[in-house]
C-alpha atoms as a PDB file:
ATOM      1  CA  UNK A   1       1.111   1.404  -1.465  1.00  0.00           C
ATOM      2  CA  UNK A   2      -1.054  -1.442  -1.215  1.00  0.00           C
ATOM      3  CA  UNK A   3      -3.133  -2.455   1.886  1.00  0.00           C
ATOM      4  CA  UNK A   4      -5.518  -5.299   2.503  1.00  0.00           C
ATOM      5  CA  UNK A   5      -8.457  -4.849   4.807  1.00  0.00           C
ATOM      6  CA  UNK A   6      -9.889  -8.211   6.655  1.00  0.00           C
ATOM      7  CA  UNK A   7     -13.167  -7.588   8.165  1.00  0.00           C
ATOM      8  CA  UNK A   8     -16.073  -9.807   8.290  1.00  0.00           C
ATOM      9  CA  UNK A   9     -19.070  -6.992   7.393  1.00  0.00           C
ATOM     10  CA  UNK A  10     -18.922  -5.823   4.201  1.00  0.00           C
ATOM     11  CA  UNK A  11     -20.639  -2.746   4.419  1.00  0.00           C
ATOM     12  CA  UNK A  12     -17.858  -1.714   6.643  1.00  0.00           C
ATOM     13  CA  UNK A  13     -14.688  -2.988   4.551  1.00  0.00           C
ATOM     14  CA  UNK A  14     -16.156  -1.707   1.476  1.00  0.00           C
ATOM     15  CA  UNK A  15     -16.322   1.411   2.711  1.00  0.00           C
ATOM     16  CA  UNK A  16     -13.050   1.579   4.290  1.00  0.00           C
ATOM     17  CA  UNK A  17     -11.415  -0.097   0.744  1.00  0.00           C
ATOM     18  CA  UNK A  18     -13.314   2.952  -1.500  1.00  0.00           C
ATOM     19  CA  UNK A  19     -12.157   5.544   0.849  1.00  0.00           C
ATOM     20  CA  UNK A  20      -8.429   4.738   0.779  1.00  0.00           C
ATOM     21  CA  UNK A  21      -8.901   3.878  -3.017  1.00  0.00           C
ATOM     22  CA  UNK A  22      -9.749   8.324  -3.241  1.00  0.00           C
ATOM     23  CA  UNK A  23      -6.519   8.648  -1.565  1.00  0.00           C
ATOM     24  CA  UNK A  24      -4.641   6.624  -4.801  1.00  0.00           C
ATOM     25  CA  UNK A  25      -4.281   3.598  -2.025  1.00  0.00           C
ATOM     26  CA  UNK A  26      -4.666  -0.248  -4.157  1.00  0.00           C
ATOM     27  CA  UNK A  27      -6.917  -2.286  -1.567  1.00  0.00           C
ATOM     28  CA  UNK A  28      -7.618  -5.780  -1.438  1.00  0.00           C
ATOM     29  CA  UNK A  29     -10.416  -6.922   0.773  1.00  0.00           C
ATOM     30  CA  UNK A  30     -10.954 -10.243   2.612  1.00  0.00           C
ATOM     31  CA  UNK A  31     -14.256 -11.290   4.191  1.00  0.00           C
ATOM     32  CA  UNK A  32     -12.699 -13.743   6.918  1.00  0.00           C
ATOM     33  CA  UNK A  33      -9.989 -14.591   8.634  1.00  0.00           C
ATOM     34  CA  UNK A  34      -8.792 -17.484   6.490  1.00  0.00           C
ATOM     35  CA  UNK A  35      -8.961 -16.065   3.330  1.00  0.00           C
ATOM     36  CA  UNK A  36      -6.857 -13.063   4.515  1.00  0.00           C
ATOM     37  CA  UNK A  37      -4.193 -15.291   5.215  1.00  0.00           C
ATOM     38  CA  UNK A  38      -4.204 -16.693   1.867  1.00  0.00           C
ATOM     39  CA  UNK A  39      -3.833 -13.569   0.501  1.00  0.00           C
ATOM     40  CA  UNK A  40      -1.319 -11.901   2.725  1.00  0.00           C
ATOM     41  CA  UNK A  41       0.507 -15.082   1.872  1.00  0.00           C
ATOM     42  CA  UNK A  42       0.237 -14.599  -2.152  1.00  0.00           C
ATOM     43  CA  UNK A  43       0.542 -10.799  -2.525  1.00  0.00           C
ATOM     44  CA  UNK A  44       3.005  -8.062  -1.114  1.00  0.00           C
ATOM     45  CA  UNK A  45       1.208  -5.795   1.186  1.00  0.00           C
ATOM     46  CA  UNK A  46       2.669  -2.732   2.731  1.00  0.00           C
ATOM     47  CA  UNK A  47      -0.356  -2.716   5.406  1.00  0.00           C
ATOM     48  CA  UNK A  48      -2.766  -4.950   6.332  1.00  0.00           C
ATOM     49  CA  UNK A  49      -6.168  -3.369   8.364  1.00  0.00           C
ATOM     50  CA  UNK A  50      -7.138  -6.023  10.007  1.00  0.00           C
ATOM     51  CA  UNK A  51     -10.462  -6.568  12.626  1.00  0.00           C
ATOM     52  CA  UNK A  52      -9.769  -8.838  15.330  1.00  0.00           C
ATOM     53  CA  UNK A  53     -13.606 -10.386  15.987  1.00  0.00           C
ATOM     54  CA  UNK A  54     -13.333 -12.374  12.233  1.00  0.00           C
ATOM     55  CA  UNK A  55     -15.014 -15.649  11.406  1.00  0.00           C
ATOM     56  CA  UNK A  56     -13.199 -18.573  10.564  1.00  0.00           C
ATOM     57  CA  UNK A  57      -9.612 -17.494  11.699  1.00  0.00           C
ATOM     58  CA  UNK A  58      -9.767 -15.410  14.544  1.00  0.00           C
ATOM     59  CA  UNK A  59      -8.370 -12.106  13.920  1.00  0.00           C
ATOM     60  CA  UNK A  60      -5.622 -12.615  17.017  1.00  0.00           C
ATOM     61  CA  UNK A  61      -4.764 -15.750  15.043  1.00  0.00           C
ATOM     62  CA  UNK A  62      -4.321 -14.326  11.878  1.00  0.00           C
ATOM     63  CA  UNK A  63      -2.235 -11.296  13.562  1.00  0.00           C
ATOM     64  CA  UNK A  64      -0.369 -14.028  15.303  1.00  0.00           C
ATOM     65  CA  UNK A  65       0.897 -15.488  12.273  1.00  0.00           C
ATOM     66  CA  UNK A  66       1.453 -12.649  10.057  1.00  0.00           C
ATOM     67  CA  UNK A  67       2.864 -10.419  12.523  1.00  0.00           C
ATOM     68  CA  UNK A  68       6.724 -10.334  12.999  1.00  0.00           C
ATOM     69  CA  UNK A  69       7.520 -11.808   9.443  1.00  0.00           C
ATOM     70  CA  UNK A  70      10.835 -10.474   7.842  1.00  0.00           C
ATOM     71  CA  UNK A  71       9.454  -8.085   5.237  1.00  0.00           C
ATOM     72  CA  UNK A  72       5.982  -9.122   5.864  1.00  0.00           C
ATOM     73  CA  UNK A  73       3.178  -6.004   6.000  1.00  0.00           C
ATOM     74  CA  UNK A  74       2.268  -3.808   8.834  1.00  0.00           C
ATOM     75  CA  UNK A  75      -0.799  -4.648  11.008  1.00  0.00           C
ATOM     76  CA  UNK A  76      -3.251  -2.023  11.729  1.00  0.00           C
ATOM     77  CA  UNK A  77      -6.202  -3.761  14.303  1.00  0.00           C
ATOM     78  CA  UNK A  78      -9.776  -2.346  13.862  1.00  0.00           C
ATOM     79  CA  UNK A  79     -12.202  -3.578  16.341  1.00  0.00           C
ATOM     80  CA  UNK A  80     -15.038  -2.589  17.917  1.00  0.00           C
ATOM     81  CA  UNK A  81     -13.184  -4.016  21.184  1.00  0.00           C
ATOM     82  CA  UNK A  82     -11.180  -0.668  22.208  1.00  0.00           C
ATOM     83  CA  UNK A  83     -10.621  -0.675  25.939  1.00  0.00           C
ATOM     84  CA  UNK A  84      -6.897  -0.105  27.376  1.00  0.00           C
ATOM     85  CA  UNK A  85      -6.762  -3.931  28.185  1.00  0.00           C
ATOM     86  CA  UNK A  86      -7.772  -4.514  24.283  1.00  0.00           C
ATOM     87  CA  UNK A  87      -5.522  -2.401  22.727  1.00  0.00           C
ATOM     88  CA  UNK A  88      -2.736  -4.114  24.811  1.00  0.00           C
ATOM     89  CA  UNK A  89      -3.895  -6.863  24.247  1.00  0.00           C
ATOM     90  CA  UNK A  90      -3.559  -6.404  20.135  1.00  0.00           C
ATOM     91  CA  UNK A  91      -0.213  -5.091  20.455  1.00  0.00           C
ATOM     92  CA  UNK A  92       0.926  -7.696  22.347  1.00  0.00           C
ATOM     93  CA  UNK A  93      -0.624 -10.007  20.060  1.00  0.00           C
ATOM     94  CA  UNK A  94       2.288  -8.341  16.956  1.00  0.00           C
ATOM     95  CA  UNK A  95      -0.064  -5.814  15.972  1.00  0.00           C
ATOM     96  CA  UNK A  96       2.000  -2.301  15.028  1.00  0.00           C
ATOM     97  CA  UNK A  97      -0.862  -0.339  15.653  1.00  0.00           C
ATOM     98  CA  UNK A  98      -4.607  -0.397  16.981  1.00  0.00           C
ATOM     99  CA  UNK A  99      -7.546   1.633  16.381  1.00  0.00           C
ATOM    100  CA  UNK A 100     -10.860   1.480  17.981  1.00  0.00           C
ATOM    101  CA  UNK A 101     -14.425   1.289  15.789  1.00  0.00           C
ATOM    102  CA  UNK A 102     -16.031   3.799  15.448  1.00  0.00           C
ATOM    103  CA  UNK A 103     -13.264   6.070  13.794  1.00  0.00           C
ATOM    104  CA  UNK A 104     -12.698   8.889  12.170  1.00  0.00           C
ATOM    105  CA  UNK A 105     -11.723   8.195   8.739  1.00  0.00           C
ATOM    106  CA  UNK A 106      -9.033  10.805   8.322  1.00  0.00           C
ATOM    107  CA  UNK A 107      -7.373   9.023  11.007  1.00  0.00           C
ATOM    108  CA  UNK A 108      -7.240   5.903   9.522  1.00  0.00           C
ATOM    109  CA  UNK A 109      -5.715   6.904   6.439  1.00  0.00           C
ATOM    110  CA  UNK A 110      -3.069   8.937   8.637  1.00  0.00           C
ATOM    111  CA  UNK A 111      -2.449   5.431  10.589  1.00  0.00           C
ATOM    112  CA  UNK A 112      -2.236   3.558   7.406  1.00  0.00           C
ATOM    113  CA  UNK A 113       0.270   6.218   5.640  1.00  0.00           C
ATOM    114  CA  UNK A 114       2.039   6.676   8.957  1.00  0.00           C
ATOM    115  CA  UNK A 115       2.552   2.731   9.208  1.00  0.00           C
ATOM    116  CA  UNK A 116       4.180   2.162   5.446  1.00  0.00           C
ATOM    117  CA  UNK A 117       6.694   4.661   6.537  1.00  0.00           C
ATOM    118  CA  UNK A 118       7.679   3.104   9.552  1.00  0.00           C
ATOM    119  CA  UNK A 119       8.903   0.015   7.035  1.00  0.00           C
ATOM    120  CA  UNK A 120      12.837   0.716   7.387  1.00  0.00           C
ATOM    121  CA  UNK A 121      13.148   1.193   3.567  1.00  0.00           C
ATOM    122  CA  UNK A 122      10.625   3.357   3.080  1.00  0.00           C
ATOM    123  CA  UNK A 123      11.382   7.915   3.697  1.00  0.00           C
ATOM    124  CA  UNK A 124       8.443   9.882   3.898  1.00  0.00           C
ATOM    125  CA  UNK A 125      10.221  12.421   0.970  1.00  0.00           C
ATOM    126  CA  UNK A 126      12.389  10.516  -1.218  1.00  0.00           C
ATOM    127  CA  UNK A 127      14.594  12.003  -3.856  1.00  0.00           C
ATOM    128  CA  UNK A 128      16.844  10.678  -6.975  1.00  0.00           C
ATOM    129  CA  UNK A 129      18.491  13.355  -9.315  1.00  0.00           C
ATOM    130  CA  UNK A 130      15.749  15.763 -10.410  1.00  0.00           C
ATOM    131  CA  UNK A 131      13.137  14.183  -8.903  1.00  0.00           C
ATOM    132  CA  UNK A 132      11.050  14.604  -5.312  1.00  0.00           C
ATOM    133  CA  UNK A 133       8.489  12.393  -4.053  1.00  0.00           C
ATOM    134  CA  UNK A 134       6.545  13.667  -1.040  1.00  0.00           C
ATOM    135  CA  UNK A 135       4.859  10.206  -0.228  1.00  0.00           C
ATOM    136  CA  UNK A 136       2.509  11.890   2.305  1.00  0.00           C
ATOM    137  CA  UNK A 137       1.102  14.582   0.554  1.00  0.00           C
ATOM    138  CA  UNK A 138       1.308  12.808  -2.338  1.00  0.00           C
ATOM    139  CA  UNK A 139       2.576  15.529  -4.576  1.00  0.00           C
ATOM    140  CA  UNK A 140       5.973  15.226  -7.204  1.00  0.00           C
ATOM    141  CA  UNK A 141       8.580  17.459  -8.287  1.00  0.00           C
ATOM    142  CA  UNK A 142      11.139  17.436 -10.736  1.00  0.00           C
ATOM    143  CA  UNK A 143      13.822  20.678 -10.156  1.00  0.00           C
ATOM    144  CA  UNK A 144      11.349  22.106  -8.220  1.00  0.00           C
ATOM    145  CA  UNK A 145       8.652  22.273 -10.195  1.00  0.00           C
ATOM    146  CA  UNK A 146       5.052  20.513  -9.609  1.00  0.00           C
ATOM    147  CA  UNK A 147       4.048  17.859 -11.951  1.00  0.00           C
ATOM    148  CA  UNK A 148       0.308  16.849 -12.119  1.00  0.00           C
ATOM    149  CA  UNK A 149       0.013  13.198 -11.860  1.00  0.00           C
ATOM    150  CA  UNK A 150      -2.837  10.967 -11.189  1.00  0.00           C
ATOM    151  CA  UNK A 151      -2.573   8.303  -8.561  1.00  0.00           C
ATOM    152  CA  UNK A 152      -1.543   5.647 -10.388  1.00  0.00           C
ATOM    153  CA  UNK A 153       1.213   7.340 -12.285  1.00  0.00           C
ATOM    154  CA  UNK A 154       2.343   9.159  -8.516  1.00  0.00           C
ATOM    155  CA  UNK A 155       2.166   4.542  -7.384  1.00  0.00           C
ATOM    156  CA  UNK A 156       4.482   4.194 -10.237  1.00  0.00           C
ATOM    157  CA  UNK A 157       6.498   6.992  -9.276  1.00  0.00           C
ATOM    158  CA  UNK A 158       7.545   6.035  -6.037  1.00  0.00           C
ATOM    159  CA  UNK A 159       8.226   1.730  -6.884  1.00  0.00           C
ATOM    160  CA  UNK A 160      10.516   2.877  -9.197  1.00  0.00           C
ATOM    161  CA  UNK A 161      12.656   5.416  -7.080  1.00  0.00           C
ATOM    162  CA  UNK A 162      12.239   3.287  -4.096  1.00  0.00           C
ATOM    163  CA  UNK A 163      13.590   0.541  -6.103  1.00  0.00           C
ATOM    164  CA  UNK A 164      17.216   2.771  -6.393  1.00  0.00           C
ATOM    165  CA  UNK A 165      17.862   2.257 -10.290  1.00  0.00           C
ATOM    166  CA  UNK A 166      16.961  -1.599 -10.052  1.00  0.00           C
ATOM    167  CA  UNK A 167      14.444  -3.087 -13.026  1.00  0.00           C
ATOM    168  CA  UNK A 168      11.355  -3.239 -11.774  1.00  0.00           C
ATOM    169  CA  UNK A 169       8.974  -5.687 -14.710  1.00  0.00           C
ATOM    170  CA  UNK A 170       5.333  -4.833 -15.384  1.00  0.00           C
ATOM    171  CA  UNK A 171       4.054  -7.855 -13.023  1.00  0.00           C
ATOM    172  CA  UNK A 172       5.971  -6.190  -9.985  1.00  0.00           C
ATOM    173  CA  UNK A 173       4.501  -2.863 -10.804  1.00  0.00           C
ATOM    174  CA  UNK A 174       0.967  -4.200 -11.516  1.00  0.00           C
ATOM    175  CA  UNK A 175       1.443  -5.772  -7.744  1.00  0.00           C
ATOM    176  CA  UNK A 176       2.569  -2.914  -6.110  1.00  0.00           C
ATOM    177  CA  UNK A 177       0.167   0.105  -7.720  1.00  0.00           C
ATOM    178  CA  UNK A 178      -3.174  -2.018  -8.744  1.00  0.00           C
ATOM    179  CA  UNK A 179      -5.646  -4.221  -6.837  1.00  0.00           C
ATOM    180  CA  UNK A 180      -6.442  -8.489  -7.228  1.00  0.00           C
ATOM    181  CA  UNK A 181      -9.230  -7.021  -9.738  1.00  0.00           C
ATOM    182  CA  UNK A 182      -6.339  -6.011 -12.407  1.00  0.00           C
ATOM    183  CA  UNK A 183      -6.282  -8.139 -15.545  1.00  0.00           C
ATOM    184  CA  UNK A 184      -2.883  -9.167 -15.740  1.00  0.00           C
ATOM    185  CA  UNK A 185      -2.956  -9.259 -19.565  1.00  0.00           C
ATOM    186  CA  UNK A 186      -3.977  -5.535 -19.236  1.00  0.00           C
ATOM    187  CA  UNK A 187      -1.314  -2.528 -21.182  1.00  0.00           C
ATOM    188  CA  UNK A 188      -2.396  -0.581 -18.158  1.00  0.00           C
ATOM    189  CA  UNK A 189       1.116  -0.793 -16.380  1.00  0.00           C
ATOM    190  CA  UNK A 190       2.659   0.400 -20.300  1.00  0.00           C
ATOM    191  CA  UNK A 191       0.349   3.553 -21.308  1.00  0.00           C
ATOM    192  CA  UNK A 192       0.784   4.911 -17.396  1.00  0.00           C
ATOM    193  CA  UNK A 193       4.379   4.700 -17.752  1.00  0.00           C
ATOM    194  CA  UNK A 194       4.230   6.435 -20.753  1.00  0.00           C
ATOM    195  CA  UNK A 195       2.215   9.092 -19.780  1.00  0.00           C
ATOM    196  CA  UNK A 196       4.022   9.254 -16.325  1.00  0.00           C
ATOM    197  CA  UNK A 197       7.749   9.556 -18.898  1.00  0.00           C
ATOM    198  CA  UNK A 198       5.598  12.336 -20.820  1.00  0.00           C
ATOM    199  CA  UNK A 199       4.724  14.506 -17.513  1.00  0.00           C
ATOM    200  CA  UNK A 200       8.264  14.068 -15.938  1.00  0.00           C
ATOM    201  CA  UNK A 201       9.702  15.992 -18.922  1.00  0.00           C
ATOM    202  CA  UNK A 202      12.981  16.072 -20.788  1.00  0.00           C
ATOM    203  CA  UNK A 203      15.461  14.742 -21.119  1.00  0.00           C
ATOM    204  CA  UNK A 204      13.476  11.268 -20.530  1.00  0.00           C
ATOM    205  CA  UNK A 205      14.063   9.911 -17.136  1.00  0.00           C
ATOM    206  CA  UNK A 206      12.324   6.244 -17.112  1.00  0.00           C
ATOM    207  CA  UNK A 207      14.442   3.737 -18.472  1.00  0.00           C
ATOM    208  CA  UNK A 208      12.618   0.700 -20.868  1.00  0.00           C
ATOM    209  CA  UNK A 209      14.844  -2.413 -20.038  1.00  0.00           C
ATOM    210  CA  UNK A 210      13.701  -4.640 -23.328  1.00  0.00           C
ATOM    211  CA  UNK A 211      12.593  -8.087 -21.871  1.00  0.00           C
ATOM    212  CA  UNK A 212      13.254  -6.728 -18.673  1.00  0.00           C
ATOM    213  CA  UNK A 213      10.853  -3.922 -17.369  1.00  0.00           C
ATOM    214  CA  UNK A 214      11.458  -0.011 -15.851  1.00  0.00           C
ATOM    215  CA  UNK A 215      13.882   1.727 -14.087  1.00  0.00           C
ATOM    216  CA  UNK A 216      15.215   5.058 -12.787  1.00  0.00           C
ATOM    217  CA  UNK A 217      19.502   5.171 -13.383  1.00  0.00           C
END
């Protein structure tokens, strides 16, 4: 999953972007409302947590435009504005979901996690062969047995058996599981799948497509 976070005070976003980064969530934060539409218009986001009193671009603008989009991410409104006429308001504005400051930040990640799964692709437990994903508690199995993965490997884990035995390349996977901050001439994506390939057991289930990328048959 990857979310982006658009709010003005950085105390606050940082906070909010390091707490969903202990949950194994890749954040990208922007500082206005401009520069989150530049980003929401270069990278894939599954979420975006947006605050609605933003400098530049107005947060209802920037739901306004990014809200409705075939495939386009999930808005989550933060604001310190959380009266019934607000929260109306929000929603009316495209927003999926709204949540008033100050919060409690167990909620938040709930929202966020219960948002991704609205996305019609996405099931909350998904399964292929041998393998279960429990996407909420964030936990794999393969014939019933627990496997111990970190949070990248478990990010790698479920773009691959969400993508239903398609290739996914190392540049989609370094999108989907790792933040703006990832080199992109990093090995990262190649020694996690390899260590995720080790953990899942025999007989090898991940796929190397040579020139091509990953995938699950």
């Amino acid at each position: 999953m990857r979310v982006l976070i658009v709010e003005d005070n950085e105390v606050v976003a940082q906070a909010i972007a390091a707490g969903l980064r202990d949950h194994g969530i890749a954040v990208d934060v922007a500082g206005d409302g401009a520069v989150g539409l530049d980003k929401a218009g270069l990278s894939p986001y599954d979420v975006i947590v947006l605050d609605r009193d933003l400098p530049v671009v107005h947060g209802d603008d920037v739901c306004a435009r990014l809200a409705g989009r075939p495939g386009g991410a999930r808005i989550l409104m933060l604001t310190a504005a959380g009266s019934p006429d607000d929260r109306v308001d929000g929603l009316n504005l495209g927003a999926d979901d709204y949540l008033a400051k100050p919060f409690h930040f167990p909620e938040l990640v709930a929202r966020v996690d219960a948002l991704c799964r609205r996305a019609p692709s996405v099931s909350p437990i998904m399964r292929r062969g041998e393998l279960t994903l429990d996407r909420p508690r964030r936990r794999a199995s393969r014939n019933g047995q627990l496997m111990p993965l970190t949070r990248k490997e478990l990010g790698v884990l479920d773009v691959l058996m969400s993508a239903d035995g398609a290739v996914i390349s190392a540049e989609q996977l370094l999108e989907r599981v790792w933040d703006e901050y990832a080199d992109p001439f990093t090995n990262a994506v190649a020694v996690t799948v390899m260590r995720l390939r080790r953990k899942l057991g025999q007989p090898p289930l991940i796929e190397t497509v040579t020139g091509g990328g990953y995938r699950l048959p």
